[in-house]
N, C-alpha and C. Protein backbone atom coordinates (compact mmCIF):
# COMPACT_ATOMS: atom_id res chain seq x y z
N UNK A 1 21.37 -44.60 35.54
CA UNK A 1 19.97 -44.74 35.15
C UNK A 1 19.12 -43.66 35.78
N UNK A 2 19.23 -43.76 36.79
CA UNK A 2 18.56 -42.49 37.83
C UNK A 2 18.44 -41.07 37.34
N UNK A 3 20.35 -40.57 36.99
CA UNK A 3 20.58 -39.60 36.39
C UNK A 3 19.79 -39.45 34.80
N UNK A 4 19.81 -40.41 34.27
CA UNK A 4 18.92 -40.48 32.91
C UNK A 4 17.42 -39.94 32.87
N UNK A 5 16.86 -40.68 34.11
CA UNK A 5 15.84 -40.01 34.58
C UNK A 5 15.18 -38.54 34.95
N UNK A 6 16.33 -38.10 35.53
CA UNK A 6 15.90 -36.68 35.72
C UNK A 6 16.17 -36.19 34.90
N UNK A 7 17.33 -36.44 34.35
CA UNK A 7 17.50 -35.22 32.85
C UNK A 7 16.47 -35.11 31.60
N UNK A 8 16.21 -36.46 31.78
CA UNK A 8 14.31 -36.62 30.67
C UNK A 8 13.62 -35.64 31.66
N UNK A 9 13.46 -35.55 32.63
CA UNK A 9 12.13 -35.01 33.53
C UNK A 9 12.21 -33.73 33.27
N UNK A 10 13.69 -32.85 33.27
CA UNK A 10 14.31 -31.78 33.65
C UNK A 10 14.09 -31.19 31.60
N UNK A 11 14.52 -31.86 30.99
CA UNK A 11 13.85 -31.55 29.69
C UNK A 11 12.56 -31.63 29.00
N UNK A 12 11.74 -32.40 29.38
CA UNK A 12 10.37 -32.63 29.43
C UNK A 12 9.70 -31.40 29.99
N UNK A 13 10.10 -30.74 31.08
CA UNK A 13 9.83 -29.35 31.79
C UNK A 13 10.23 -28.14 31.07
N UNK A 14 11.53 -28.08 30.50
CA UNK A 14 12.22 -27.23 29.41
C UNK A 14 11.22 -27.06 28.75
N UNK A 15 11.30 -28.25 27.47
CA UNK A 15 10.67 -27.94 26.80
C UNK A 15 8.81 -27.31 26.57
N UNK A 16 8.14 -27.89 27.67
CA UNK A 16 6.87 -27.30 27.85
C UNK A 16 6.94 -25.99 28.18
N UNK A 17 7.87 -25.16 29.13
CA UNK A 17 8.22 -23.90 29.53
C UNK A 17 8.18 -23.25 27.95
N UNK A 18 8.95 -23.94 27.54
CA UNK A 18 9.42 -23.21 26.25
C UNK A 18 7.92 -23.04 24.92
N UNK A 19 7.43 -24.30 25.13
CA UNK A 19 6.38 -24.15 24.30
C UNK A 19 4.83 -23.32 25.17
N UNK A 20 5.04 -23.05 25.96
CA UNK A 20 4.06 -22.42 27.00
C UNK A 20 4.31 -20.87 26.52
N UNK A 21 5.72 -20.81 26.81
CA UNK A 21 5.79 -19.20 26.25
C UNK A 21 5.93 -18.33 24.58
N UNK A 22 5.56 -19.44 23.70
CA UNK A 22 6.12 -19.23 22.18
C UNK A 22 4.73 -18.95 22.25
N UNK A 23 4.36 -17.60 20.89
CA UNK A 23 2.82 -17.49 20.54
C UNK A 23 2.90 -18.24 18.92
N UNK A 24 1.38 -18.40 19.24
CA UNK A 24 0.82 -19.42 17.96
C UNK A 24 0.26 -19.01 17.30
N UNK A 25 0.12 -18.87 16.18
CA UNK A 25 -0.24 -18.13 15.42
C UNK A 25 -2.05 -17.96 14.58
N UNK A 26 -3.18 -17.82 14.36
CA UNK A 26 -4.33 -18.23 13.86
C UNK A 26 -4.45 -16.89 13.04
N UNK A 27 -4.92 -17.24 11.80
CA UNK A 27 -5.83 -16.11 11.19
C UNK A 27 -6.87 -15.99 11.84
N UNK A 28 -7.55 -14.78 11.52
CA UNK A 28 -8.28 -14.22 11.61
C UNK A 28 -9.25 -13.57 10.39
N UNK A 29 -10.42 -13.57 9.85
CA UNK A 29 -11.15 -13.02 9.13
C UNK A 29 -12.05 -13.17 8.69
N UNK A 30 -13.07 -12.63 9.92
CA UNK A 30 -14.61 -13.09 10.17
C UNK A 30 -15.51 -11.64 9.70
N UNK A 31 -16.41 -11.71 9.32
CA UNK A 31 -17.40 -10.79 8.96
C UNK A 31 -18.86 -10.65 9.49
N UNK A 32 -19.20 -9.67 10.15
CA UNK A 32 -20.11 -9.64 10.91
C UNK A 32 -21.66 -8.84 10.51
N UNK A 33 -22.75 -8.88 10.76
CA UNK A 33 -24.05 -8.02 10.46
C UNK A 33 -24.23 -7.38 11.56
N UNK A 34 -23.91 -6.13 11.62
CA UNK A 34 -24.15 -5.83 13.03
C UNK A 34 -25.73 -4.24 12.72
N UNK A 35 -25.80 -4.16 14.28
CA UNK A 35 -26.72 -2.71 13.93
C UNK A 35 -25.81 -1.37 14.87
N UNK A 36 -26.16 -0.57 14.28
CA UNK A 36 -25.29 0.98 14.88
C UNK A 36 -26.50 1.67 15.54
N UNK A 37 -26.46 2.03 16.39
CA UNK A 37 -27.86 2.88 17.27
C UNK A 37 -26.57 3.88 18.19
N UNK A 38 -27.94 5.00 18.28
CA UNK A 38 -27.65 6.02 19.82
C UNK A 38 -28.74 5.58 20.91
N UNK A 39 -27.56 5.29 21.93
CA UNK A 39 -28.37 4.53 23.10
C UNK A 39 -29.33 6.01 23.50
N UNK A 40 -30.60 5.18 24.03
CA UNK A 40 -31.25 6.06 23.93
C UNK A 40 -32.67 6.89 22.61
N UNK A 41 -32.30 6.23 21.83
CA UNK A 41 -32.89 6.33 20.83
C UNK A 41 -33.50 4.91 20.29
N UNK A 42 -34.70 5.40 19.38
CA UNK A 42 -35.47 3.97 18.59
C UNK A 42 -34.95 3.53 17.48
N UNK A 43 -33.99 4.45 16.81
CA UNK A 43 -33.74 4.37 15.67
C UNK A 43 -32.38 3.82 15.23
N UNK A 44 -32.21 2.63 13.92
CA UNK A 44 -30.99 1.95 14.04
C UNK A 44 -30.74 1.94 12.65
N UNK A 45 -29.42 1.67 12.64
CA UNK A 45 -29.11 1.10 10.87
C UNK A 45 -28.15 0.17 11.06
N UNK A 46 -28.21 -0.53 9.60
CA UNK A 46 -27.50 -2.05 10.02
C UNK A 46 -26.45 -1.65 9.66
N UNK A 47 -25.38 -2.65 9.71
CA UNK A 47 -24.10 -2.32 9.30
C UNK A 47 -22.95 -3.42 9.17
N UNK A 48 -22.46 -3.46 8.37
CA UNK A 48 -21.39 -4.72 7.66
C UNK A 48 -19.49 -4.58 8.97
N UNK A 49 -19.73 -5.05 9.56
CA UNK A 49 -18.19 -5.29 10.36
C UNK A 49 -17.42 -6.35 9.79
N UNK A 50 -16.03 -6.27 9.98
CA UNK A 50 -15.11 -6.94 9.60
C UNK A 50 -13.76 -6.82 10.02
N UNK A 51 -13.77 -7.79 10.76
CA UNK A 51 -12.03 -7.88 11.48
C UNK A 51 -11.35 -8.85 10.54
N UNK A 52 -10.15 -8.47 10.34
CA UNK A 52 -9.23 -9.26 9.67
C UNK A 52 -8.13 -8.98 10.09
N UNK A 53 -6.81 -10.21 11.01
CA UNK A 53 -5.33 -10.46 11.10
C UNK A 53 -5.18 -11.27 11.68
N UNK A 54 -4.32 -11.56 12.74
CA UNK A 54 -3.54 -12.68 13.14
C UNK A 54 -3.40 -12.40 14.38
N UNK A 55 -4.18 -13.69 15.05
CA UNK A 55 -4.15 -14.12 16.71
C UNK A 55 -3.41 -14.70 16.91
N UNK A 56 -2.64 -13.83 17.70
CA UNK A 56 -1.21 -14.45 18.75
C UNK A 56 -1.40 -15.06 19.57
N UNK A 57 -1.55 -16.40 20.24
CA UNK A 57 -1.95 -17.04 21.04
C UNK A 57 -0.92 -18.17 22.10
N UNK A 58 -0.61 -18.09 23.31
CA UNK A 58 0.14 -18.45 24.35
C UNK A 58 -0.64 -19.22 25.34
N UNK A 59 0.31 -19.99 25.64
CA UNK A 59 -0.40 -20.38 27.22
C UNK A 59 -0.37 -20.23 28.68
N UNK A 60 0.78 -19.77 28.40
CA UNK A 60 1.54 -18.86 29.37
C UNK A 60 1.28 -17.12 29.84
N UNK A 61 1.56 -16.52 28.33
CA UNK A 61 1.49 -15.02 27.85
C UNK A 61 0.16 -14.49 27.80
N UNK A 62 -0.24 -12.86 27.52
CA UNK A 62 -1.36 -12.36 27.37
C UNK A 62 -1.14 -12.98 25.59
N UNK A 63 -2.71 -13.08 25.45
CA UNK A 63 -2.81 -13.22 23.59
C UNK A 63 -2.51 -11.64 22.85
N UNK A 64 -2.49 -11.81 21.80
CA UNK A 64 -2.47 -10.76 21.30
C UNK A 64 -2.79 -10.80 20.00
N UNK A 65 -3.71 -9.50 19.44
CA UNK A 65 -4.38 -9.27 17.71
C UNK A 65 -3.73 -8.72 17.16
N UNK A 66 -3.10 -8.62 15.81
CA UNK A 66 -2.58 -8.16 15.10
C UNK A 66 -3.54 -7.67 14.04
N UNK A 67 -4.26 -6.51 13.82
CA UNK A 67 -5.44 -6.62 13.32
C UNK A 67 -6.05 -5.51 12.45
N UNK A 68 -7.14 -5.25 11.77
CA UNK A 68 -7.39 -4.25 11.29
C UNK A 68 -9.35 -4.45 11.01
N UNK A 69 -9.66 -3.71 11.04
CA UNK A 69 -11.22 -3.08 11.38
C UNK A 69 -12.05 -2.84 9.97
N UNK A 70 -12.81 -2.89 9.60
CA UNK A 70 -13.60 -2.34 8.62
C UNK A 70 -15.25 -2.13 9.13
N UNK A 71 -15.91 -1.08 8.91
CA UNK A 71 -17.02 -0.64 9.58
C UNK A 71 -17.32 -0.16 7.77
N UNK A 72 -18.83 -0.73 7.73
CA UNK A 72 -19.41 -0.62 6.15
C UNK A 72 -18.07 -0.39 5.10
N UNK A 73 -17.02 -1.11 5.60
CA UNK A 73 -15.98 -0.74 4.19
C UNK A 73 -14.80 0.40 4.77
N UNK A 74 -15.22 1.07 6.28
CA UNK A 74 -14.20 1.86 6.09
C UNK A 74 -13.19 1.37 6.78
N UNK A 75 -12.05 1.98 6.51
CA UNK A 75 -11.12 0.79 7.36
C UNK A 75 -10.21 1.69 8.41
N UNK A 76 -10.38 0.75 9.60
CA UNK A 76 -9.50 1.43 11.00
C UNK A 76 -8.45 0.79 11.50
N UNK A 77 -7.58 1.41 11.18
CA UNK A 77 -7.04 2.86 10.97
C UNK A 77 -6.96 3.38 10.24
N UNK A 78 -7.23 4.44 9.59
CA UNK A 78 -7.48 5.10 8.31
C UNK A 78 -6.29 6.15 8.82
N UNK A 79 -5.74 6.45 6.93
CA UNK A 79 -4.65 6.96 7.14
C UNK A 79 -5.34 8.52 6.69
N UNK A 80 -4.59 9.57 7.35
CA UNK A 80 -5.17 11.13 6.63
C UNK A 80 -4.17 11.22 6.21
N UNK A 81 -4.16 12.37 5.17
CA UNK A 81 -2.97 13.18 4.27
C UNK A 81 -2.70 13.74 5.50
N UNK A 82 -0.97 13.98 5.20
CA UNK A 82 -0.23 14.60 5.59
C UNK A 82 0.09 13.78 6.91
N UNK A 83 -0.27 13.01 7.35
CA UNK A 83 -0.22 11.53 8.48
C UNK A 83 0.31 10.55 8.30
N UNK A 84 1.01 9.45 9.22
CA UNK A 84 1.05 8.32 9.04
C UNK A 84 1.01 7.50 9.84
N UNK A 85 -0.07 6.15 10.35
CA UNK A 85 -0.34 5.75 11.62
C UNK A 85 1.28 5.00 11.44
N UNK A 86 1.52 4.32 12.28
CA UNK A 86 2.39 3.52 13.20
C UNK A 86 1.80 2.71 13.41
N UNK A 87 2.19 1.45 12.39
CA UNK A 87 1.68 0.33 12.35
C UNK A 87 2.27 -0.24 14.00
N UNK A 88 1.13 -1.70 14.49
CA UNK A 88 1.45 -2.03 15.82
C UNK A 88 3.10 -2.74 15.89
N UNK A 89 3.47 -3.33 14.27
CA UNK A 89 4.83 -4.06 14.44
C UNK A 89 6.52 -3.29 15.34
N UNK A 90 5.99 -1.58 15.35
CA UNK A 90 6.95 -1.16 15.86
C UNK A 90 6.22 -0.70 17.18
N UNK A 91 5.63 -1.02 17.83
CA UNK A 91 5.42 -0.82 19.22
C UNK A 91 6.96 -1.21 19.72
N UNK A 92 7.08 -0.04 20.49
CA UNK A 92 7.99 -0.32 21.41
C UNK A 92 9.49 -0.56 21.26
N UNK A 93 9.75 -0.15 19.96
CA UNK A 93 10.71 -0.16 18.75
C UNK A 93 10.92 1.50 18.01
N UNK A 94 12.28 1.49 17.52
CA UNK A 94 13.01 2.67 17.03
C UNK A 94 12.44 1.95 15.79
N UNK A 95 12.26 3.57 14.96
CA UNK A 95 11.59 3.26 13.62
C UNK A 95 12.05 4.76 13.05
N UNK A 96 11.46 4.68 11.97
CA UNK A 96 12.05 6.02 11.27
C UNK A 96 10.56 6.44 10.42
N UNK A 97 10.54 7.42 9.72
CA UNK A 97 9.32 7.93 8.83
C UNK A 97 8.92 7.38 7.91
N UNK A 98 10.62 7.01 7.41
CA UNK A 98 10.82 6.05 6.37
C UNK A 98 9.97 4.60 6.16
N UNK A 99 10.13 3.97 7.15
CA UNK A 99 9.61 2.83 8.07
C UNK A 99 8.20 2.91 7.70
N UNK A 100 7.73 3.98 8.66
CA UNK A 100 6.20 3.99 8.62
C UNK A 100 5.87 4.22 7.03
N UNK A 101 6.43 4.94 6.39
CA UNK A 101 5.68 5.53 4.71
C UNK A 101 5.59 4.02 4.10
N UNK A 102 6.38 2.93 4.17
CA UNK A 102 6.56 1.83 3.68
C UNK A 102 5.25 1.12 4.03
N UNK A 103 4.86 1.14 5.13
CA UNK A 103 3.39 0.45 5.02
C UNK A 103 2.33 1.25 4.89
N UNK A 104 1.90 0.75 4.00
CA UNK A 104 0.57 1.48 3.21
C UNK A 104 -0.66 1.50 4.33
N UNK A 105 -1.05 -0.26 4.24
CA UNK A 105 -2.24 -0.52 5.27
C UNK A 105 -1.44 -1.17 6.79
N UNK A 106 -0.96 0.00 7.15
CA UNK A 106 -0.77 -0.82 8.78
C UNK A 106 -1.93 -1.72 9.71
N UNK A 107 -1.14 -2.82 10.66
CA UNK A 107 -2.39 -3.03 11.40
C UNK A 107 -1.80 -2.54 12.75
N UNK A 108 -3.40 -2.67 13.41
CA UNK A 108 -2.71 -2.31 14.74
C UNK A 108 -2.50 -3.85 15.43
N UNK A 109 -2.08 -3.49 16.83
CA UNK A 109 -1.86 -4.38 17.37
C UNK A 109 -1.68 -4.48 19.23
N UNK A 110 -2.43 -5.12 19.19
CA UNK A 110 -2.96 -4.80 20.76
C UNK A 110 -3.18 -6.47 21.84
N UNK A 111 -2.97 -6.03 23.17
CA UNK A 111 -3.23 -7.24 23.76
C UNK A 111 -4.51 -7.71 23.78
N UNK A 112 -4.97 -8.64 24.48
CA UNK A 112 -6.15 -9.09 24.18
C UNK A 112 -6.42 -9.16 26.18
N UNK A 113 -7.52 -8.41 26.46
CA UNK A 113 -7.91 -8.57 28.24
C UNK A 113 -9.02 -9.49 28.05
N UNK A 114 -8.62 -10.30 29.15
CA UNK A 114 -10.15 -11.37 29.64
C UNK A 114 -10.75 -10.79 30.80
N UNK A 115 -12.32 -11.70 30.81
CA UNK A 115 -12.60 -11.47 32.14
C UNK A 115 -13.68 -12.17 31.92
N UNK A 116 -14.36 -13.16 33.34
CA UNK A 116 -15.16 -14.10 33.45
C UNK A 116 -16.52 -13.85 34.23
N UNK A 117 -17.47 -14.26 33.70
CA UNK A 117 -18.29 -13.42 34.54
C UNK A 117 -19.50 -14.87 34.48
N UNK A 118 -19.84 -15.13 35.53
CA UNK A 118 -20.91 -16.31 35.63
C UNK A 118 -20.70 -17.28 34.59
N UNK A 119 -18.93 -17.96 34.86
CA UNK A 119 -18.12 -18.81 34.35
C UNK A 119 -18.74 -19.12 32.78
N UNK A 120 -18.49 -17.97 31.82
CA UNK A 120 -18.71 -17.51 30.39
C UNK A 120 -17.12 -16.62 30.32
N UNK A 121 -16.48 -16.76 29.28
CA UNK A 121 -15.34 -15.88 29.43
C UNK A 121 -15.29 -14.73 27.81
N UNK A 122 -15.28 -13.81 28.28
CA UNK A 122 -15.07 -12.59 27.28
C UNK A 122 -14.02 -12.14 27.07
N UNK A 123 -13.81 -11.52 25.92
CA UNK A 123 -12.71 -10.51 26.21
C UNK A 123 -12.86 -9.65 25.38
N UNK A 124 -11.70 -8.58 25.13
CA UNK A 124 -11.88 -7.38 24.31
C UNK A 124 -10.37 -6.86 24.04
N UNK A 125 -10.46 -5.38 23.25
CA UNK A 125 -9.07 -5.15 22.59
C UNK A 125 -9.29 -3.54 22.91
N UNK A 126 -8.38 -3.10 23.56
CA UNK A 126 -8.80 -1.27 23.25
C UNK A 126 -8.12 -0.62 21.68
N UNK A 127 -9.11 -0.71 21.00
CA UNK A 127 -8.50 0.04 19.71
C UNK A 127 -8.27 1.52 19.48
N UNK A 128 -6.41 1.36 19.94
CA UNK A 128 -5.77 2.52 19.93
C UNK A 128 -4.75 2.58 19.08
N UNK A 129 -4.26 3.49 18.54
CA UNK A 129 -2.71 3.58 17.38
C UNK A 129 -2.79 5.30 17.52
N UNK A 130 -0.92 5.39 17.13
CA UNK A 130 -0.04 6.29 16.63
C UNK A 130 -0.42 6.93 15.55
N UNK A 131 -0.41 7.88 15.34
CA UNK A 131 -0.18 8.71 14.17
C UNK A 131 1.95 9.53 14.50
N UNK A 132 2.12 9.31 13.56
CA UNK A 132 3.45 9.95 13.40
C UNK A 132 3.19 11.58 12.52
N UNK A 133 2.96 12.82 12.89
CA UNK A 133 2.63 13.64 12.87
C UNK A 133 3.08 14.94 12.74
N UNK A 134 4.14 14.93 11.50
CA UNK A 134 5.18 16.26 11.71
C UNK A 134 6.05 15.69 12.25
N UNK A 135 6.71 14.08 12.28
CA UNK A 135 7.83 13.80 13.59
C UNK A 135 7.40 13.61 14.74
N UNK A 136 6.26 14.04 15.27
CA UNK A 136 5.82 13.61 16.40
C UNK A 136 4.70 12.56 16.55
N UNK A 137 4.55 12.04 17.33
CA UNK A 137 3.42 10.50 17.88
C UNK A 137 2.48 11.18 18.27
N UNK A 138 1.37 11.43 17.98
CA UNK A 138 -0.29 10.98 18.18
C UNK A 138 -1.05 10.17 18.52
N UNK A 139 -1.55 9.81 19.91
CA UNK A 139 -2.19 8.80 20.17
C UNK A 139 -3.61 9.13 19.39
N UNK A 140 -4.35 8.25 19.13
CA UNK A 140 -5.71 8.10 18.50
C UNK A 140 -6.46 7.20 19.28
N UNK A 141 -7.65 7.32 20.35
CA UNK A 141 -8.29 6.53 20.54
C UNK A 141 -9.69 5.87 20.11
N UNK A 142 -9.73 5.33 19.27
CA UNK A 142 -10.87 4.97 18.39
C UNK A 142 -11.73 4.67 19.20
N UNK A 143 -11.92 3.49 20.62
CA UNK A 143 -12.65 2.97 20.91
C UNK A 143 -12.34 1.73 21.98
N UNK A 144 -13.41 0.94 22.04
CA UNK A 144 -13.00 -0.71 22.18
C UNK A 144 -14.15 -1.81 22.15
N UNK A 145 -12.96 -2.66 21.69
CA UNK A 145 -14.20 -4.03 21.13
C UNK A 145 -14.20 -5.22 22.19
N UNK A 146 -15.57 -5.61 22.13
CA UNK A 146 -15.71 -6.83 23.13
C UNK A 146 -16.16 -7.82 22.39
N UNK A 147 -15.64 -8.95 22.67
CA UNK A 147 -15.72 -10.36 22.00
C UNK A 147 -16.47 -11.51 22.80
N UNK A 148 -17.46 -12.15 22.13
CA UNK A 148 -17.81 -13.15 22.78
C UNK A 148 -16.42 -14.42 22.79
N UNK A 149 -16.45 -15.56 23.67
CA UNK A 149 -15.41 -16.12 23.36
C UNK A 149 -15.63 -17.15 21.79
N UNK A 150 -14.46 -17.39 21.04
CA UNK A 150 -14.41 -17.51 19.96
C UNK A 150 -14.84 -16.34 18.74
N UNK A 151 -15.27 -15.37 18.92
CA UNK A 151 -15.66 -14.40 17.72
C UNK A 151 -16.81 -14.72 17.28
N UNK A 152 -17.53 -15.05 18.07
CA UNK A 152 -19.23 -14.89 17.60
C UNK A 152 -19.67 -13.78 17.53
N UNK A 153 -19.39 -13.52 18.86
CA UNK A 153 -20.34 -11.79 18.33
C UNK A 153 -19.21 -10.94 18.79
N UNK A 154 -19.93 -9.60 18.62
CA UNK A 154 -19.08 -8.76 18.97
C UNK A 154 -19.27 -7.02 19.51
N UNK A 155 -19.38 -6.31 20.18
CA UNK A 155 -19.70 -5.01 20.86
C UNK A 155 -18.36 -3.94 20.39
N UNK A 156 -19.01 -2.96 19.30
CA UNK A 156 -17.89 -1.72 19.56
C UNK A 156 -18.76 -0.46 19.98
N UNK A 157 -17.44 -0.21 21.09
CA UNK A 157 -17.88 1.25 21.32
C UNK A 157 -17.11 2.57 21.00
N UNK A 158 -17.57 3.31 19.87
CA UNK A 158 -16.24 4.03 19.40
C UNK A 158 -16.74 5.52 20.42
N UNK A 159 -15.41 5.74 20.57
CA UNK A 159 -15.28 7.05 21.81
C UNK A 159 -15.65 8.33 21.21
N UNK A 160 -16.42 9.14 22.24
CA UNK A 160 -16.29 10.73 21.55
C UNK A 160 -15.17 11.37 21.84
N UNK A 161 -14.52 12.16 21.15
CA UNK A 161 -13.24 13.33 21.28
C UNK A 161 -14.17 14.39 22.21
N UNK A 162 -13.46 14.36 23.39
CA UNK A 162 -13.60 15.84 24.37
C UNK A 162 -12.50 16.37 24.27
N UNK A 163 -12.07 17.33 23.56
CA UNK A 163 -10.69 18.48 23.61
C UNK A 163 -9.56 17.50 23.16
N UNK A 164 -8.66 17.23 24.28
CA UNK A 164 -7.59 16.63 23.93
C UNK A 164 -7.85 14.87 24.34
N UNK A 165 -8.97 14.46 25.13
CA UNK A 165 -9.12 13.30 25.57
C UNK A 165 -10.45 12.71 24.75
N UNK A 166 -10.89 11.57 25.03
CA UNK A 166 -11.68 10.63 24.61
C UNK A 166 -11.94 9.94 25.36
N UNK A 167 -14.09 9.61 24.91
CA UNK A 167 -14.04 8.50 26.41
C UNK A 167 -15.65 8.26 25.55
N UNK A 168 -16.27 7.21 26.71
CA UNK A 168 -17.73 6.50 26.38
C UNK A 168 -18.49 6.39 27.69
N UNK A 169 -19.56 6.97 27.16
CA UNK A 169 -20.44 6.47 28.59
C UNK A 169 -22.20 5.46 28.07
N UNK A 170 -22.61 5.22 29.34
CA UNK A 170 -23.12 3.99 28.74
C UNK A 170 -24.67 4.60 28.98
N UNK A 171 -24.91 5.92 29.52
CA UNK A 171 -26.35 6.77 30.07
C UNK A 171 -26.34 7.95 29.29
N UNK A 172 -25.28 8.44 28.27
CA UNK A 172 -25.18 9.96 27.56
C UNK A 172 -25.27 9.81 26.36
N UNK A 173 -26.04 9.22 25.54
CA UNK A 173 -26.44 8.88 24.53
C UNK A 173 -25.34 8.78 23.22
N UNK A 174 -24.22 7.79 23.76
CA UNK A 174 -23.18 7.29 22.69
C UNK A 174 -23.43 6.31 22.19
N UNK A 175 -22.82 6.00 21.10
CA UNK A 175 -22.78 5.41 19.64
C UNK A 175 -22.37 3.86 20.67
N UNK A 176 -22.91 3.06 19.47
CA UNK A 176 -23.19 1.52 19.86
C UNK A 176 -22.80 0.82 18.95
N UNK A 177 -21.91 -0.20 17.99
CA UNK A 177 -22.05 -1.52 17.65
C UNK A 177 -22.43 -2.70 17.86
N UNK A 178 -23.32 -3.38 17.63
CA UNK A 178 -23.30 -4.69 18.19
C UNK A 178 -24.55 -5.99 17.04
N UNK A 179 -23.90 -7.26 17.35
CA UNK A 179 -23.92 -7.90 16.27
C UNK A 179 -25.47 -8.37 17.01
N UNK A 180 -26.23 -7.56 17.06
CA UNK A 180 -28.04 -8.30 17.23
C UNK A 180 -28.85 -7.58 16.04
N UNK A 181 -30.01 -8.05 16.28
CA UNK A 181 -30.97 -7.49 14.99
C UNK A 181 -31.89 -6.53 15.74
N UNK A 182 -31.86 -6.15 16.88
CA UNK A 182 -32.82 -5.04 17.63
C UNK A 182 -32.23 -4.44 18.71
N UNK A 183 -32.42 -3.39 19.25
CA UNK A 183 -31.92 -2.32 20.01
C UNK A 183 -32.37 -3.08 21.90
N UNK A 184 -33.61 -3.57 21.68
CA UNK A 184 -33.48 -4.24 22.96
C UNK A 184 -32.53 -5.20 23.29
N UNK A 185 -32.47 -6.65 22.18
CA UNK A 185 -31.47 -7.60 22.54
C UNK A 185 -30.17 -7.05 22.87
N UNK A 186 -29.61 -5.74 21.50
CA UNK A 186 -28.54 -5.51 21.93
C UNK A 186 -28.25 -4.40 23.17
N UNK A 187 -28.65 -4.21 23.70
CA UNK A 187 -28.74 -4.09 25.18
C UNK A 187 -28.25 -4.60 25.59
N UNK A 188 -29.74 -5.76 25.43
CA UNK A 188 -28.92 -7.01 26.77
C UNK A 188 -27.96 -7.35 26.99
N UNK A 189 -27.60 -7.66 25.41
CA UNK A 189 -26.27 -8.38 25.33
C UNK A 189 -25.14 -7.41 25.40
N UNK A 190 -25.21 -6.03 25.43
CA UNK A 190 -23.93 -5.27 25.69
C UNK A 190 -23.99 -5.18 27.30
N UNK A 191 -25.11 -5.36 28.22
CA UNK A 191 -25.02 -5.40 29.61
C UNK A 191 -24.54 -6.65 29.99
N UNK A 192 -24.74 -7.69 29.60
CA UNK A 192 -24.09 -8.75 29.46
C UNK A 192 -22.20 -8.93 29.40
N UNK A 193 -22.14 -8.68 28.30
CA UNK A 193 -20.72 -8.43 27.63
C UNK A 193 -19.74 -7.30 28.71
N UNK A 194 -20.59 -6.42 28.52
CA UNK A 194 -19.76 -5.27 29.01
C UNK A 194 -19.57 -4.96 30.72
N UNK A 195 -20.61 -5.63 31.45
CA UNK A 195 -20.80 -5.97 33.12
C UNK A 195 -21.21 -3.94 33.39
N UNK A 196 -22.00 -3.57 32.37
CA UNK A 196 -22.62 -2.33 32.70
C UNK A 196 -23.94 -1.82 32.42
N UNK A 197 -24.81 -1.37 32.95
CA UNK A 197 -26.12 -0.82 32.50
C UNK A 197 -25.81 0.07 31.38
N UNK A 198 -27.07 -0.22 30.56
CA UNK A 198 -27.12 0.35 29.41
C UNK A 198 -28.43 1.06 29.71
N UNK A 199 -28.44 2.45 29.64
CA UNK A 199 -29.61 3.40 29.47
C UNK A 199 -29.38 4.52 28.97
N UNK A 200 -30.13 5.46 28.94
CA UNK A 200 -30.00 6.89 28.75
C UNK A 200 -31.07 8.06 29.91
N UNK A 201 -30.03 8.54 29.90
CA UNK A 201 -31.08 9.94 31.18
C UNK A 201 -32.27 10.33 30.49
């Protein structure tokens, strides 16, 4: 009887281990009104966002998006002639050209980072992908998005290209997404979100 006991206990533990580490699966495909501004400036235009794929979700594991971008319609990752991104399904995986030509609209696919700040929890995605390029890999760094929790709102900051690198600053008058209706709120709320001052020199 005893022995009966632990082996329920000892599988009861199994199995939660096991379901702790399996990801779960949720669509994704929310549409957003957001406004585009240069920090630093008065002047804004609105703009139609749209994430659409599939949240990997654990209880154990980091989450992860399987995902793809649309900004007024255009869609990120956008493929150029003579290019082909590297969809996120072969991260970390042998693939061939072949492979990649087969998907038309790749998504990317990226972990998902938290972080808690005056017990509110955020998170975000760095939106990066491959280009396969003549045979060779191309990193592309588009940017990165911050999420309120659940996908209410949302903050992109897409990066400027310096030479061979890419980056954002939050005082040099770079490009802004964010889902408010005025340049002050969204401020706030990207100082908020982002745990950084928002100004310009």
């Amino acid at each position: 009887m005893r022995n009966k006991k632990v082996m329920l206990i000892v599988s009861i533990i199994i199995i939660i281990i096991i379901l702790g580490l399996m990801y779960w699966q949720k669509p994704i495909d929310i549409s957003y009104q957001a406004i585009r501004f240069v920090i630093g400036e008065k002047e804004f235009e609105e703009v139609d966002v749209r994430i659409n794929g599939i949240l990997f979700w654990s209880f154990f594991r980091d989450d992860r998006l399987r995902y793809e971008v649309f900004i007024d319609g255009n869609r990120i990752p956008f493929n150029e002639e003579g290019k082909h991104v590297v969809p996120g399904q072969f991260r970390e995986r042998t693939f061939s050209l072949e492979d990649v030509k087969s998907y038309k609209n790749p998504m990317m696919d990226e972990r998902i980072w938290k972080r808690n700040r005056t017990g509110v929890e955020y998170f975000g995605i760095d939106v990066s992908y491959f280009y396969l390029n003549n045979g060779e890999l191309e990193l592309f760094t588009f940017g990165t998005i911050y999420f309120s929790d659940g996908f209410e709102d949302l903050i992109i900051i897409p990066f400027r290209i310096n030479g061979k690198t890419s980056n954002w600053s939050s005082s040099e008058g770079y490009e802004i997404i964010v889902t408010k209706s005025s340049i002050k709120e969204a401020e706030q709320f990207a100082m908020e979100l982002m745990i950084m001052d928002i100004c310009a020199d």
